[in-house]
PDB file of N, CA and C in Angstrom:
ATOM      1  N   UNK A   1     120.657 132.603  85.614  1.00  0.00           N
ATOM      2  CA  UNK A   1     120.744 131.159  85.548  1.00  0.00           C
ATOM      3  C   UNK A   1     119.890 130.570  86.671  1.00  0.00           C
ATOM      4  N   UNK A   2     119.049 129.565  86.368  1.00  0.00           N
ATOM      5  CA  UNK A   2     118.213 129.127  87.686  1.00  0.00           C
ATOM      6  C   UNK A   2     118.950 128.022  88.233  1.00  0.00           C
ATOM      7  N   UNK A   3     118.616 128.125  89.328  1.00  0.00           N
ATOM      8  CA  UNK A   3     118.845 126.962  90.472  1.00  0.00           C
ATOM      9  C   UNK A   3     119.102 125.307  90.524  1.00  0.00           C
ATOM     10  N   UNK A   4     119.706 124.740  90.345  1.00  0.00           N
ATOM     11  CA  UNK A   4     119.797 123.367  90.386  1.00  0.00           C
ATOM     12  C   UNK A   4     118.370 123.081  90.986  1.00  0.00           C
ATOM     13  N   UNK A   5     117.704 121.914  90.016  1.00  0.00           N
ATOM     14  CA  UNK A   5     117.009 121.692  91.032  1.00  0.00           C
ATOM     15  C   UNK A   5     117.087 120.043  91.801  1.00  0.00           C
ATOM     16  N   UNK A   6     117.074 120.189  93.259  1.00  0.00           N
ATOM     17  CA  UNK A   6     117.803 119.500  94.267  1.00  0.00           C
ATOM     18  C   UNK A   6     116.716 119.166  95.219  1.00  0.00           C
ATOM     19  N   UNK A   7     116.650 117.247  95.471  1.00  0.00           N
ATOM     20  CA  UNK A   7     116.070 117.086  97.176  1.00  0.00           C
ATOM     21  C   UNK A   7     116.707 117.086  97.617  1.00  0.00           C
ATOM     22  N   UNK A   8     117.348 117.706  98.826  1.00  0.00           N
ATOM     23  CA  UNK A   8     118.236 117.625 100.179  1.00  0.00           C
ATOM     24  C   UNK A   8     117.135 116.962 101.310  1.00  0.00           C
ATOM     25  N   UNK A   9     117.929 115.497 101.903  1.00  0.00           N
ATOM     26  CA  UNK A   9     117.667 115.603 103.272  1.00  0.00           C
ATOM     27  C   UNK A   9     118.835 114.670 104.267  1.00  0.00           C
ATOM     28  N   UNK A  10     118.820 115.693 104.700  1.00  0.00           N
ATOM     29  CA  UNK A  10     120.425 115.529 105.484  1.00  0.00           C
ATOM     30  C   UNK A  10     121.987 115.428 104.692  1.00  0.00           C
ATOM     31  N   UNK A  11     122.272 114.309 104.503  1.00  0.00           N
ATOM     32  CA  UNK A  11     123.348 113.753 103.849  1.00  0.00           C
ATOM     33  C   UNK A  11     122.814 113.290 102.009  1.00  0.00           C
ATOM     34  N   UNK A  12     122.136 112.954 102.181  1.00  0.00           N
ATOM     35  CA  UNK A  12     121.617 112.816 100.947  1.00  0.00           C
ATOM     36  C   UNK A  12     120.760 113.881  99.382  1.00  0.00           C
ATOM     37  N   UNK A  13     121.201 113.791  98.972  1.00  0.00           N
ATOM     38  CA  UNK A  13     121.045 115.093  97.699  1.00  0.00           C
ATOM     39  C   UNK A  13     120.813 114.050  96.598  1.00  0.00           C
ATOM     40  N   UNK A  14     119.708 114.895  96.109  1.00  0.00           N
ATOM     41  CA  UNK A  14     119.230 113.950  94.868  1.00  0.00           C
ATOM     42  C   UNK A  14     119.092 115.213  93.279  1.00  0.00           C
ATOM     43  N   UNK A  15     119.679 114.973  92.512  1.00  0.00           N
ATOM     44  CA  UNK A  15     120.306 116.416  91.565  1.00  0.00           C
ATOM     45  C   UNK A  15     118.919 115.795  90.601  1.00  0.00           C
ATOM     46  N   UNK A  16     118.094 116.144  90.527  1.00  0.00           N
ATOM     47  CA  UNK A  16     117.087 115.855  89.634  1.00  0.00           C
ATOM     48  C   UNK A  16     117.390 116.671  87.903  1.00  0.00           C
ATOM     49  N   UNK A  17     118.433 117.642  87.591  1.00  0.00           N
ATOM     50  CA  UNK A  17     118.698 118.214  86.734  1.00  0.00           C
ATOM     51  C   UNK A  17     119.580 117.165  85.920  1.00  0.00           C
ATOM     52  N   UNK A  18     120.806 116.770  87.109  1.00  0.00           N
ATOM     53  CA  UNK A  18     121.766 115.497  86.529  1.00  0.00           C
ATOM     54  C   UNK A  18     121.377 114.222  86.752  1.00  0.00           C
ATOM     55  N   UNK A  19     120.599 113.878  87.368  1.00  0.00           N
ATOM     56  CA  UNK A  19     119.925 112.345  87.410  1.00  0.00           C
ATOM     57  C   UNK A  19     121.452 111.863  88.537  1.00  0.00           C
ATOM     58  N   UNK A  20     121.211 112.381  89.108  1.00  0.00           N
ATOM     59  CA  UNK A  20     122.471 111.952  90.376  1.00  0.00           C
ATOM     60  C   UNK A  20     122.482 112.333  91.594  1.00  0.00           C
ATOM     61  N   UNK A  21     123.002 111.009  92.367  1.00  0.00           N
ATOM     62  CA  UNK A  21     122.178 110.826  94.054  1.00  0.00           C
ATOM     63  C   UNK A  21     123.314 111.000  94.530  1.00  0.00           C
ATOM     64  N   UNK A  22     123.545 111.676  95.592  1.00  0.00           N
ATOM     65  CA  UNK A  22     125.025 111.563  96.505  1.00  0.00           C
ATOM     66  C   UNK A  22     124.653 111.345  97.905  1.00  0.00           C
ATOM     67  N   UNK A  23     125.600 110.644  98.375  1.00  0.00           N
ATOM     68  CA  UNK A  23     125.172 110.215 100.059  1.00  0.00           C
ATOM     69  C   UNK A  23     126.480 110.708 100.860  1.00  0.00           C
ATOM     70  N   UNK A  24     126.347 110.907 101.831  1.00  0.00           N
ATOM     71  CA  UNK A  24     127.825 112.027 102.154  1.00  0.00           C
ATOM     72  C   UNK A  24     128.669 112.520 100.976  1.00  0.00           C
ATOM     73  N   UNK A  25     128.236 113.297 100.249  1.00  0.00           N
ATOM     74  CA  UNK A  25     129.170 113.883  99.287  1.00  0.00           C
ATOM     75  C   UNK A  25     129.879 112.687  98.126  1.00  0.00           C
ATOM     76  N   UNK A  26     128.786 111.408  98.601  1.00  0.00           N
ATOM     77  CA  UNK A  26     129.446 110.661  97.322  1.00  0.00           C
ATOM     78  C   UNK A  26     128.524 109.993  96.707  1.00  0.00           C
ATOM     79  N   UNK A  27     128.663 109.670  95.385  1.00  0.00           N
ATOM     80  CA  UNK A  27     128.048 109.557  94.214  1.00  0.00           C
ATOM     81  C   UNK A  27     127.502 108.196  94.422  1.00  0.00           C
ATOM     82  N   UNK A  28     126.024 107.376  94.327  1.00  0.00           N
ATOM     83  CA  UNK A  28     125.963 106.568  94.340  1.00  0.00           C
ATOM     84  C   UNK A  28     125.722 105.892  93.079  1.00  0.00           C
ATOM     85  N   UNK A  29     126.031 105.032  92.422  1.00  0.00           N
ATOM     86  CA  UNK A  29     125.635 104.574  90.998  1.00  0.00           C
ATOM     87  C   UNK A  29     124.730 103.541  91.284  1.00  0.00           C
ATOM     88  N   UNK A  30     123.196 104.350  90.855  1.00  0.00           N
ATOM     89  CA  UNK A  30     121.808 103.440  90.644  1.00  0.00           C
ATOM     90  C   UNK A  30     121.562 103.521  89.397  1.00  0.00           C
ATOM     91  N   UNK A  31     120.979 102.223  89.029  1.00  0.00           N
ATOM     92  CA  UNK A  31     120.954 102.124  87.900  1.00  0.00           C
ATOM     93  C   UNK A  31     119.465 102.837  87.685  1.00  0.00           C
ATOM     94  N   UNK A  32     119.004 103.257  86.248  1.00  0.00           N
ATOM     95  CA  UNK A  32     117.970 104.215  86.246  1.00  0.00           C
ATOM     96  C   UNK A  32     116.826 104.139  86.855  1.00  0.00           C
ATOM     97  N   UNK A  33     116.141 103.003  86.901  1.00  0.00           N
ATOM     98  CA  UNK A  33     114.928 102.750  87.801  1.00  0.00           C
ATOM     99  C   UNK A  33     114.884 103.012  89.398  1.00  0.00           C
ATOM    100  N   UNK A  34     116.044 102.496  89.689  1.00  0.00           N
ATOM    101  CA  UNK A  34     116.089 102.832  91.166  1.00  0.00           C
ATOM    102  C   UNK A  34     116.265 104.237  90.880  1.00  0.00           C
ATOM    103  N   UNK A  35     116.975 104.679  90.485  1.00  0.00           N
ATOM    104  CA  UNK A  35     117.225 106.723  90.821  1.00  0.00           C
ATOM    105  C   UNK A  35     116.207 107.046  90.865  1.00  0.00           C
ATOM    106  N   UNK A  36     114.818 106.622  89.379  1.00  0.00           N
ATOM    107  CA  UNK A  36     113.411 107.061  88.949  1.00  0.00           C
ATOM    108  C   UNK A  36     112.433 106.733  90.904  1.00  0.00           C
ATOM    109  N   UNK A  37     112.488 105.549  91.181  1.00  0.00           N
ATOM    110  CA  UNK A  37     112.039 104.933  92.243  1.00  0.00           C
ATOM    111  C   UNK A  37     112.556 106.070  93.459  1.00  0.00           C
ATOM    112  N   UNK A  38     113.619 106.628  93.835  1.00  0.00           N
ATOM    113  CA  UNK A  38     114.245 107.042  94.492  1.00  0.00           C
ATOM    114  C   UNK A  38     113.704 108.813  94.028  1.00  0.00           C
ATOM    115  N   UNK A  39     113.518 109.503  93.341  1.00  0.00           N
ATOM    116  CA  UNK A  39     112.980 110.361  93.184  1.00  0.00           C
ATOM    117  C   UNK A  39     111.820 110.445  93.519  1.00  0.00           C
ATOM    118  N   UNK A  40     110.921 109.427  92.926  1.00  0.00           N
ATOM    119  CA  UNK A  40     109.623 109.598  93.222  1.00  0.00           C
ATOM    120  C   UNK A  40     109.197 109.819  94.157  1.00  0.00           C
ATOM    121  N   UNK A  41     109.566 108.897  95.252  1.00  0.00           N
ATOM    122  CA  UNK A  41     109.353 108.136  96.497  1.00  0.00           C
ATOM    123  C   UNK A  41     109.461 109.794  97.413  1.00  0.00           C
ATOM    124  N   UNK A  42     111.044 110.273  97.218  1.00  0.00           N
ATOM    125  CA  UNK A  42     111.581 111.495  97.997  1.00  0.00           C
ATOM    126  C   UNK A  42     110.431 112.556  97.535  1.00  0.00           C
ATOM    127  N   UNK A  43     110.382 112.938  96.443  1.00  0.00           N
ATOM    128  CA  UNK A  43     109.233 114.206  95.805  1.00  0.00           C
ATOM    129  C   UNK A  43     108.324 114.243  96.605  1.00  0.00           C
ATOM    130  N   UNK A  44     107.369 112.895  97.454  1.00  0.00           N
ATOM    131  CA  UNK A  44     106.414 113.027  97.901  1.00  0.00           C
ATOM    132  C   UNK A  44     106.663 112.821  99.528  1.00  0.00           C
ATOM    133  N   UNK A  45     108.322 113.118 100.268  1.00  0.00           N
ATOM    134  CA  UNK A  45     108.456 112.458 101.511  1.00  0.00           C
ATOM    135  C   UNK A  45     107.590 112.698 102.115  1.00  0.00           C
ATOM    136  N   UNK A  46     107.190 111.462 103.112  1.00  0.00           N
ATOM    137  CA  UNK A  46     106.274 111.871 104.300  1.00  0.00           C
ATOM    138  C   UNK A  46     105.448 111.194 104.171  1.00  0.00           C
ATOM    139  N   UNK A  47     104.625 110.947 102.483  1.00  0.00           N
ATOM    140  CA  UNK A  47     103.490 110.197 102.214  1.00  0.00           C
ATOM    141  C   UNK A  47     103.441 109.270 101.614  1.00  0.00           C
ATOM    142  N   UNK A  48     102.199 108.504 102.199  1.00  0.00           N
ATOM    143  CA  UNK A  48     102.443 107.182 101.445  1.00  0.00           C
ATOM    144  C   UNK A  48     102.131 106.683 100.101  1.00  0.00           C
ATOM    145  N   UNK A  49     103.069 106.466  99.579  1.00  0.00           N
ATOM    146  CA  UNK A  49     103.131 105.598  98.120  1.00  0.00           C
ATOM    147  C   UNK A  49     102.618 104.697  97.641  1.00  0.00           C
ATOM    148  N   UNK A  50     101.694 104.182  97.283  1.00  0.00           N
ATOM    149  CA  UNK A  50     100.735 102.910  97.228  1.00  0.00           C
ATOM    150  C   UNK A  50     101.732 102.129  95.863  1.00  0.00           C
ATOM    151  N   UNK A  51     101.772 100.749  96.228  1.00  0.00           N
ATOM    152  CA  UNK A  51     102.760  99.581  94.864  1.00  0.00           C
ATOM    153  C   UNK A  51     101.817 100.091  93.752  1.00  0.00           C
ATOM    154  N   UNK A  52     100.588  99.776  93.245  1.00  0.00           N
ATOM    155  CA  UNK A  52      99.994 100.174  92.535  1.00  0.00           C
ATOM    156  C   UNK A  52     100.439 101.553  91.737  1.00  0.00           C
ATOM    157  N   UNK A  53     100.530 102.607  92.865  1.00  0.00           N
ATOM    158  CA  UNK A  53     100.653 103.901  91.963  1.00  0.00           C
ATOM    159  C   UNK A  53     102.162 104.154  91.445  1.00  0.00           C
ATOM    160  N   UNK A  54     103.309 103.299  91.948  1.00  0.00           N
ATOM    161  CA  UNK A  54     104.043 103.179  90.989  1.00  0.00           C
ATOM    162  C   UNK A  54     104.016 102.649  89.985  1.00  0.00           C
ATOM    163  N   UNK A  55     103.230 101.741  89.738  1.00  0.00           N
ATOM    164  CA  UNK A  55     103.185 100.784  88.659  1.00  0.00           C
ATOM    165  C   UNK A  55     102.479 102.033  87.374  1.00  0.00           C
ATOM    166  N   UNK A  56     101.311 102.454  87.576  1.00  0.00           N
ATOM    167  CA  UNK A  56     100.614 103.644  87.202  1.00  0.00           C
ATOM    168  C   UNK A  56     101.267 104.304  86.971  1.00  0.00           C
ATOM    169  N   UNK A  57     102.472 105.203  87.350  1.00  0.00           N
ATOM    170  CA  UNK A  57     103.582 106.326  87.070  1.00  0.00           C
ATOM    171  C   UNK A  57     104.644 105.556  86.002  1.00  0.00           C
ATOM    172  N   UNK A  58     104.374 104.240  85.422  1.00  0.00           N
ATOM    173  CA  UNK A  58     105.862 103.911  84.390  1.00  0.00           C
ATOM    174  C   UNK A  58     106.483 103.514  85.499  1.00  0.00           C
ATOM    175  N   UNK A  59     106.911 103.308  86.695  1.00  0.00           N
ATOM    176  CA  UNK A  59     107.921 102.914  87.103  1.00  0.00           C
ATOM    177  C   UNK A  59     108.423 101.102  87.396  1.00  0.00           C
ATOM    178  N   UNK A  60     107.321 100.774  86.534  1.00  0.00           N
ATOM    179  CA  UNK A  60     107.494  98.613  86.563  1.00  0.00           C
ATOM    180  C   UNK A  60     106.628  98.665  85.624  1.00  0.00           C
ATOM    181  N   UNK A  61     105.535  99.208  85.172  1.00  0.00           N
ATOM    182  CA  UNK A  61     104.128  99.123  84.075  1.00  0.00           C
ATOM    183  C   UNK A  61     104.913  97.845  82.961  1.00  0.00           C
ATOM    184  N   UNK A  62     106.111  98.778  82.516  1.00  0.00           N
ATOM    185  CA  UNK A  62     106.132  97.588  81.156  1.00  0.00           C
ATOM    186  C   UNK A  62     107.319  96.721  81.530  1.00  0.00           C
ATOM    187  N   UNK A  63     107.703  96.244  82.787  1.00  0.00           N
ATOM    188  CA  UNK A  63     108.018  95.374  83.248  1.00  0.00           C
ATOM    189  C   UNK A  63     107.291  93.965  83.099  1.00  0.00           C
ATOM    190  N   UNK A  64     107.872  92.635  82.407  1.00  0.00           N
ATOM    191  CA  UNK A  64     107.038  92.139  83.273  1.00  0.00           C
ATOM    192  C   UNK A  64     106.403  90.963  84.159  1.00  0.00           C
ATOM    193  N   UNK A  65     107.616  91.457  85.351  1.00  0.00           N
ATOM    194  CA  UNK A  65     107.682  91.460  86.536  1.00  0.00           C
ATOM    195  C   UNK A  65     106.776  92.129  87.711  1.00  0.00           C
ATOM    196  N   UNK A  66     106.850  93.245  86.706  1.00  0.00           N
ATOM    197  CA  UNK A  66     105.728  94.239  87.602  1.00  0.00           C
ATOM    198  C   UNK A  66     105.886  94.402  89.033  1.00  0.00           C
ATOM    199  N   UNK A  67     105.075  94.334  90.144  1.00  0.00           N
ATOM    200  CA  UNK A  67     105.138  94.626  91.296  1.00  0.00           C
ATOM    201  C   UNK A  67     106.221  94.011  92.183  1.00  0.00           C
ATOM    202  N   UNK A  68     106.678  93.009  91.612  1.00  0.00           N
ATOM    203  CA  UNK A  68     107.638  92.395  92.183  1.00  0.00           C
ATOM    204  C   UNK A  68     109.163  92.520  91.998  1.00  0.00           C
ATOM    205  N   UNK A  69     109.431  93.451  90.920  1.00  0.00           N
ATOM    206  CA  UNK A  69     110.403  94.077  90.268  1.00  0.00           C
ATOM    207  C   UNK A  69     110.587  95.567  91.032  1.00  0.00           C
ATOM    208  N   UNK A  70     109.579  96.156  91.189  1.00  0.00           N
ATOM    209  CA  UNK A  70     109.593  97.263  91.889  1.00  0.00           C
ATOM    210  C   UNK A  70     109.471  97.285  93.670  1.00  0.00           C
ATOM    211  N   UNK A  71     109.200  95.927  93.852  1.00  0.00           N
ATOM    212  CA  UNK A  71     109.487  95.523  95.693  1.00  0.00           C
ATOM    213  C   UNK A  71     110.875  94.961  95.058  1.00  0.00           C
ATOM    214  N   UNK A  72     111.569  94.074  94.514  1.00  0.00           N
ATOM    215  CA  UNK A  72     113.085  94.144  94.692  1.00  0.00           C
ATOM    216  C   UNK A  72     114.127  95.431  94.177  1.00  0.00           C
ATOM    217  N   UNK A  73     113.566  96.000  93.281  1.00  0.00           N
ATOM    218  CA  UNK A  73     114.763  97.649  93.473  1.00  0.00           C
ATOM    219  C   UNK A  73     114.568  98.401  94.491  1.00  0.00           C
ATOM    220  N   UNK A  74     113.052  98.455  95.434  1.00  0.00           N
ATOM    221  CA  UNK A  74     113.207  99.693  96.771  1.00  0.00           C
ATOM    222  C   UNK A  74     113.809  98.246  97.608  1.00  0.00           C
ATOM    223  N   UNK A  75     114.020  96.749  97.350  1.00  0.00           N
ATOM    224  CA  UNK A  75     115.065  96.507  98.438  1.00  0.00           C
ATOM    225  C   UNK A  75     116.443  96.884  98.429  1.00  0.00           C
ATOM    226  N   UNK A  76     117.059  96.538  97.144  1.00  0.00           N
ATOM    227  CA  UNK A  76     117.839  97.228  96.733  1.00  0.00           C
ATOM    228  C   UNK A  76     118.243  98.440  97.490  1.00  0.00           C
ATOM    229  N   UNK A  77     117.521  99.540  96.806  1.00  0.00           N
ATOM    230  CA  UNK A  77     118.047 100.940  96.821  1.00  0.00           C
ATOM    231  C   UNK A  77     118.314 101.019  98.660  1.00  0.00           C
ATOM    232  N   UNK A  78     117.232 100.554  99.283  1.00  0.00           N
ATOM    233  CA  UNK A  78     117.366 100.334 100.793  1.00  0.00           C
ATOM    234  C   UNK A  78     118.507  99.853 101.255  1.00  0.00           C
ATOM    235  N   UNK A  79     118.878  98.672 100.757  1.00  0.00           N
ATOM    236  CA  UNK A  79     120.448  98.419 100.955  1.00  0.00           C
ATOM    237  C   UNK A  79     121.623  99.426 101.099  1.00  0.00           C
ATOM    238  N   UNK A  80     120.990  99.979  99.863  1.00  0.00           N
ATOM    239  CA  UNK A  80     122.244 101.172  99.409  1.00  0.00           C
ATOM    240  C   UNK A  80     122.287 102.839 100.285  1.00  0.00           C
ATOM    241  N   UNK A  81     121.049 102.749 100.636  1.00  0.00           N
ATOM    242  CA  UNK A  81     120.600 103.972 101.525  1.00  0.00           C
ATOM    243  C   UNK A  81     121.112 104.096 103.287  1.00  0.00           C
ATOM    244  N   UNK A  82     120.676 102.752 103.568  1.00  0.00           N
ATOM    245  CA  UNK A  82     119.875 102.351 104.840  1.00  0.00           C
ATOM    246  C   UNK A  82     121.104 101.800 104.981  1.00  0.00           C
ATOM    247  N   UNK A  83     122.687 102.110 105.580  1.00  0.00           N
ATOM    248  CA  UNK A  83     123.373 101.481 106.120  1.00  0.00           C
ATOM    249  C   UNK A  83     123.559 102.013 107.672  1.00  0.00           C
ATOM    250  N   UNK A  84     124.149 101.261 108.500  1.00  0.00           N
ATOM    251  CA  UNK A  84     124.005 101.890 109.605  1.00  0.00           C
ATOM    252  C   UNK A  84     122.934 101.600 110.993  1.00  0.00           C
ATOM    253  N   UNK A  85     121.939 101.230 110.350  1.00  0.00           N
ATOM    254  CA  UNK A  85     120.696 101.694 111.382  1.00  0.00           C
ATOM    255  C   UNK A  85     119.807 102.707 110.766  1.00  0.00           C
ATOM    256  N   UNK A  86     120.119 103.119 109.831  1.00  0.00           N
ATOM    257  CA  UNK A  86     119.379 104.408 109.135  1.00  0.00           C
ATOM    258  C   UNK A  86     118.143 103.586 108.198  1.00  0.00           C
ATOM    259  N   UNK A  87     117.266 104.545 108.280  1.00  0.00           N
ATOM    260  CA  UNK A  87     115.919 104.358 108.057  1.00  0.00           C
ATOM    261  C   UNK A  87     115.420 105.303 106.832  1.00  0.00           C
ATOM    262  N   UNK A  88     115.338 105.470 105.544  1.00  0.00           N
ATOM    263  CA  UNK A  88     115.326 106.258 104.780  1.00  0.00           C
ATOM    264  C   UNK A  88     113.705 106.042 104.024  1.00  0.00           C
ATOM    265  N   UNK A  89     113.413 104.558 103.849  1.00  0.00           N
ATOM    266  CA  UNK A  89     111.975 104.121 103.219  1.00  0.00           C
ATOM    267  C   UNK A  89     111.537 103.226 104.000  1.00  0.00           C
ATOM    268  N   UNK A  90     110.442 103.317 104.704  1.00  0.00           N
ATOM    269  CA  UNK A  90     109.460 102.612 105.571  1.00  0.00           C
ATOM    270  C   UNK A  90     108.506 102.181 104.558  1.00  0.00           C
ATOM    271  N   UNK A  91     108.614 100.860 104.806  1.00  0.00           N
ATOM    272  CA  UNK A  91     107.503  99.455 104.475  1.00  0.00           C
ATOM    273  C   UNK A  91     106.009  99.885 104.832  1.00  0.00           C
ATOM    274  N   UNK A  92     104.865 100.304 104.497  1.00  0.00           N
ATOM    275  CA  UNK A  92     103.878 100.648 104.783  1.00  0.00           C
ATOM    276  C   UNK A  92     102.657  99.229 104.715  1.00  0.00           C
ATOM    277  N   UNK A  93     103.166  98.310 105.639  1.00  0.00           N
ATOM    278  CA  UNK A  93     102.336  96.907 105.264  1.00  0.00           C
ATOM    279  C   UNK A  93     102.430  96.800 104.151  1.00  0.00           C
ATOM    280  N   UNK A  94     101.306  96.135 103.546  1.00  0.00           N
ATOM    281  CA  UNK A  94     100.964  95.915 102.308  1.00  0.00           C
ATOM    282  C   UNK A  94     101.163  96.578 101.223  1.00  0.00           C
ATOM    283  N   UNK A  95     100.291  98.207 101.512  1.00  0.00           N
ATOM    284  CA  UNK A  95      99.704  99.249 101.231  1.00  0.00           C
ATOM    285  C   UNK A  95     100.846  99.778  99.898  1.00  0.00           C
ATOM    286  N   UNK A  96     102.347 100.274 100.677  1.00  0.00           N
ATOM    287  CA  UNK A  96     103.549 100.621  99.461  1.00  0.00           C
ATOM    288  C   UNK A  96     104.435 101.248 100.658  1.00  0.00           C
ATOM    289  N   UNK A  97     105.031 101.979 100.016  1.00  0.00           N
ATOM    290  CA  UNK A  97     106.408 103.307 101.296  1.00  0.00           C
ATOM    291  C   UNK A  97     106.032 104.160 101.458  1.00  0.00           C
ATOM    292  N   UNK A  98     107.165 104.806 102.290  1.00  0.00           N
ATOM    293  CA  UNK A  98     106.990 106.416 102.226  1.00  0.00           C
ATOM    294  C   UNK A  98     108.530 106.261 102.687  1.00  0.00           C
ATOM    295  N   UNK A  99     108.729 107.627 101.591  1.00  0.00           N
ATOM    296  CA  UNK A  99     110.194 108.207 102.320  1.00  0.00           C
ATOM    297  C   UNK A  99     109.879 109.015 103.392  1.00  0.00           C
ATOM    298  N   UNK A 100     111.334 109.142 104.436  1.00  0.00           N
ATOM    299  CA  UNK A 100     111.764 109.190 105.681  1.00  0.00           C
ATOM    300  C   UNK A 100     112.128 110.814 105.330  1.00  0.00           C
ATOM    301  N   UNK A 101     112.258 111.868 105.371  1.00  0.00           N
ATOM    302  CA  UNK A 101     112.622 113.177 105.043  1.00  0.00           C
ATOM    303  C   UNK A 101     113.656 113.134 106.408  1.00  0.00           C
ATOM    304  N   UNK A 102     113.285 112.798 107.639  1.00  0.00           N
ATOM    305  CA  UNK A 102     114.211 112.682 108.341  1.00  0.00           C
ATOM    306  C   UNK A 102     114.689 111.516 108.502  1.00  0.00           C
ATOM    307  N   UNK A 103     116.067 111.298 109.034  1.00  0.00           N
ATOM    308  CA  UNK A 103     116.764 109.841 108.915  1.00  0.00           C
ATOM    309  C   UNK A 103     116.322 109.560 110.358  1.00  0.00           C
ATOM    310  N   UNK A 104     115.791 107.888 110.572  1.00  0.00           N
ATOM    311  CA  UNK A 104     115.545 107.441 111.853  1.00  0.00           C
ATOM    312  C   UNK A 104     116.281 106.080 112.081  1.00  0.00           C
ATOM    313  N   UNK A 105     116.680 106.005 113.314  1.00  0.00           N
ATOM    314  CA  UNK A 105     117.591 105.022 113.545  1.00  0.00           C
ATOM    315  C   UNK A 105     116.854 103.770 113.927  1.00  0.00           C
ATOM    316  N   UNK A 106     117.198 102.646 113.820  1.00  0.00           N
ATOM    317  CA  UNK A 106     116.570 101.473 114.215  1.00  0.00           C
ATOM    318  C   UNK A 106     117.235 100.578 114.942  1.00  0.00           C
TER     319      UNK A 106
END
Protein backbone atom coordinates (compact mmCIF):
# COMPACT_ATOMS: atom_id res chain seq x y z
CA UNK A 1 0.00 0.00 0.00
CA UNK A 2 1.70 3.42 -0.73
CA UNK A 3 2.10 6.25 1.43
CA UNK A 4 -0.34 8.98 2.06
CA UNK A 5 0.69 11.54 0.21
CA UNK A 6 1.28 14.54 2.78
CA UNK A 7 2.88 18.36 3.14
CA UNK A 8 4.02 18.51 6.70
CA UNK A 9 5.32 21.72 8.10
CA UNK A 10 5.30 21.87 11.63
CA UNK A 11 1.73 21.79 12.91
CA UNK A 12 0.22 21.89 9.75
CA UNK A 13 -0.45 18.75 7.35
CA UNK A 14 -1.98 19.08 4.17
CA UNK A 15 -3.46 15.25 3.04
CA UNK A 16 -3.34 15.90 -0.69
CA UNK A 17 -4.90 12.16 -1.15
CA UNK A 18 -8.08 13.45 1.10
CA UNK A 19 -8.17 17.07 0.12
CA UNK A 20 -7.74 17.88 3.94
CA UNK A 21 -5.72 20.49 5.94
CA UNK A 22 -5.20 20.03 9.70
CA UNK A 23 -3.61 22.64 11.97
CA UNK A 24 -2.67 21.17 15.38
CA UNK A 25 -4.33 17.96 14.73
CA UNK A 26 -7.47 19.79 13.68
CA UNK A 27 -9.38 19.84 10.65
CA UNK A 28 -9.76 23.08 9.02
CA UNK A 29 -12.86 23.46 6.68
CA UNK A 30 -11.66 25.45 3.41
CA UNK A 31 -13.73 25.67 1.03
CA UNK A 32 -12.16 24.10 -2.30
CA UNK A 33 -10.28 26.94 -3.78
CA UNK A 34 -8.60 27.95 -0.80
CA UNK A 35 -7.40 24.14 -0.04
CA UNK A 36 -6.46 24.22 -4.19
CA UNK A 37 -4.64 27.86 -3.30
CA UNK A 38 -3.21 26.34 -0.14
CA UNK A 39 -1.67 23.34 -1.88
CA UNK A 40 -0.27 25.04 -4.53
CA UNK A 41 1.30 27.76 -2.76
CA UNK A 42 2.88 24.85 -0.02
CA UNK A 43 4.07 22.33 -3.16
CA UNK A 44 6.35 25.09 -4.13
CA UNK A 45 7.38 26.48 -0.32
CA UNK A 46 10.09 28.83 -0.35
CA UNK A 47 9.30 30.22 -3.86
CA UNK A 48 7.76 32.79 -5.22
CA UNK A 49 4.35 32.52 -6.74
CA UNK A 50 3.61 35.16 -9.24
CA UNK A 51 -0.78 36.38 -9.15
CA UNK A 52 -0.56 35.73 -12.75
CA UNK A 53 0.66 32.11 -12.50
CA UNK A 54 -2.16 31.27 -10.43
CA UNK A 55 -4.52 32.59 -12.58
CA UNK A 56 -2.63 30.32 -15.45
CA UNK A 57 -2.89 27.07 -13.13
CA UNK A 58 -7.15 27.29 -13.01
CA UNK A 59 -6.95 28.66 -9.75
CA UNK A 60 -9.34 32.23 -10.50
CA UNK A 61 -8.95 31.77 -14.67
CA UNK A 62 -12.76 31.22 -14.90
CA UNK A 63 -13.52 33.42 -12.18
CA UNK A 64 -14.68 36.49 -13.00
CA UNK A 65 -13.20 38.25 -10.51
CA UNK A 66 -10.00 36.93 -11.35
CA UNK A 67 -7.01 38.35 -9.54
CA UNK A 68 -8.91 39.86 -7.07
CA UNK A 69 -10.78 36.77 -6.02
CA UNK A 70 -7.60 34.99 -5.61
CA UNK A 71 -5.91 38.12 -3.40
CA UNK A 72 -9.21 37.76 -1.19
CA UNK A 73 -9.07 33.75 -0.54
CA UNK A 74 -4.98 33.88 0.29
CA UNK A 75 -6.52 36.73 2.71
CA UNK A 76 -8.75 34.54 3.88
CA UNK A 77 -6.86 31.36 4.17
CA UNK A 78 -4.16 33.77 6.05
CA UNK A 79 -6.69 34.52 8.55
CA UNK A 80 -7.23 30.97 9.07
CA UNK A 81 -3.48 29.98 9.12
CA UNK A 82 -1.73 32.99 10.55
CA UNK A 83 -3.18 33.21 14.08
CA UNK A 84 -0.98 34.14 16.72
CA UNK A 85 1.86 36.08 15.18
CA UNK A 86 2.48 33.22 12.82
CA UNK A 87 3.56 33.86 9.43
CA UNK A 88 2.68 31.04 6.99
CA UNK A 89 2.30 33.22 3.34
CA UNK A 90 4.41 36.28 2.76
CA UNK A 91 3.06 39.10 0.48
CA UNK A 92 5.81 39.33 -2.17
CA UNK A 93 4.99 43.20 -3.17
CA UNK A 94 3.22 43.21 -6.08
CA UNK A 95 4.92 40.30 -7.67
CA UNK A 96 2.42 37.20 -5.69
CA UNK A 97 3.53 34.81 -2.25
CA UNK A 98 5.47 32.38 -1.16
CA UNK A 99 4.78 29.91 1.46
CA UNK A 100 6.70 30.01 4.78
CA UNK A 101 7.91 26.08 5.15
CA UNK A 102 9.01 27.42 8.41
CA UNK A 103 6.56 29.30 10.73
CA UNK A 104 7.91 32.96 11.51
CA UNK A 105 6.69 35.11 14.12
CA UNK A 106 5.82 38.73 13.65
Amino acid sequence: MAEPLRLTFGDLVIDLDRYQVLLANQPLALPYREYALLAYLASRAGQLVRKRQLLEEGLGRHDPMGLRMVEERIRHLKSVLERGGRVRIEEVGEAGWRFLPDVTQI
